[in-house]
Protein backbone atom coordinates (compact mmCIF):
# COMPACT_ATOMS: atom_id res chain seq x y z
CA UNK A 1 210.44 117.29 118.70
CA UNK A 2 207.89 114.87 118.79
CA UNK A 3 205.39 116.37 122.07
CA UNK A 4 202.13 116.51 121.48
CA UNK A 5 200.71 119.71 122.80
CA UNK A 6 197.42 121.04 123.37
CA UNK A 7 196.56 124.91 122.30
CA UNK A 8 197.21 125.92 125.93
CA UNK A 9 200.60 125.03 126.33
CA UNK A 10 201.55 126.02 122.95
CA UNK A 11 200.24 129.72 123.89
CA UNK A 12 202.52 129.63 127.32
CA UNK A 13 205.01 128.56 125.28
CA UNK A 14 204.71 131.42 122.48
CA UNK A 15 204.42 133.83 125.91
CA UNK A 16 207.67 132.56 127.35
CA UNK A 17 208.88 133.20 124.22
CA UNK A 18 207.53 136.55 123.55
CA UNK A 19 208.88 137.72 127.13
CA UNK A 20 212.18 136.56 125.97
CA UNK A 21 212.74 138.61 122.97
CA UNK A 22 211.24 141.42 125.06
CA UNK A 23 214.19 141.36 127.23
CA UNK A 24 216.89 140.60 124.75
CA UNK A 25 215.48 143.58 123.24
CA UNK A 26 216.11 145.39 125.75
CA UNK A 27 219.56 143.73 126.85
CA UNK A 28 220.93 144.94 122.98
CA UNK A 29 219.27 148.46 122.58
CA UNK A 30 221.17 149.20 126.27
CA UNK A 31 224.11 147.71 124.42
CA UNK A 32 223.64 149.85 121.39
CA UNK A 33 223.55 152.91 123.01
CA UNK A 34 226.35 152.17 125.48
CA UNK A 35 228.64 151.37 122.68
CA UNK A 36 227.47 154.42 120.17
CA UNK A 37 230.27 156.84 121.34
CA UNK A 38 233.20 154.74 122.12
CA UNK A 39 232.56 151.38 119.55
CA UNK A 40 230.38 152.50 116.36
CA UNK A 41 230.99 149.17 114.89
CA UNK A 42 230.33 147.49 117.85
CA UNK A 43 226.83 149.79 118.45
CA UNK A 44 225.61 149.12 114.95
CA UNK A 45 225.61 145.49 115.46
CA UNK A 46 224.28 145.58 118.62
CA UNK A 47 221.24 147.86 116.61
CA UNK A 48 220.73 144.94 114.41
CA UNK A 49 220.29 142.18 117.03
CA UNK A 50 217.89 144.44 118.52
CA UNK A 51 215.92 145.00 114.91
CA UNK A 52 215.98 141.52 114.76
CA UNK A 53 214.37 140.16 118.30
CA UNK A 54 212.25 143.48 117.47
CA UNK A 55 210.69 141.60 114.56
CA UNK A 56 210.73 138.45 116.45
CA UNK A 57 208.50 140.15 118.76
CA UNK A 58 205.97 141.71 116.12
CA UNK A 59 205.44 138.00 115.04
CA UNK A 60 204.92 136.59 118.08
CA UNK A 61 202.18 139.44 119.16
CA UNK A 62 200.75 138.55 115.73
CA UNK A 63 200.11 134.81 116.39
CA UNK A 64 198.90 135.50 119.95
CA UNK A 65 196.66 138.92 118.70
CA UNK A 66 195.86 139.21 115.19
CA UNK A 67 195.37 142.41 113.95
CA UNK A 68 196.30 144.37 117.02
CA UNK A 69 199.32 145.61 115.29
CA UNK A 70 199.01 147.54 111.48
CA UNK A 71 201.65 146.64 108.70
CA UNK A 72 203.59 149.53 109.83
CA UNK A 73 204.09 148.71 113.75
């Protein structure tokens, strides 16, 4: 990727981003609990997608607000 972008775009781009994960998020903990009673294997890994775009998403809000979140969020 060689674009040059200016601090404007970049922050759409984290947005799109962020707004993304939010909704993957969401797609996998509906997945996780849809699966819990019939697929255990299948909800647990669903659980981990959705710890993982969860974390993607508590970076993301830290680049575009810093601070707004404490270690623990």
């Amino acid at each position: 990727m060689t674009d040059v972008v200016d601090s404007d775009e970049l922050l759409r781009r984290i947005r799109r981003a962020r707004e993304c994960a939010v909704q993957e998020e969401r797609t996998w903990r509906s997945r996780s609990e849809a699966l819990e009673a019939t697929d255990p294997q299948g909800a647990r890994d669903a659980a981990v997608r959705r710890m993982s775009y969860e974390a993607v998403l508590r970076v993301l809000d830290e680049i575009v607000t810093p601070g707004r979140h404490g270690p623990e969020s």
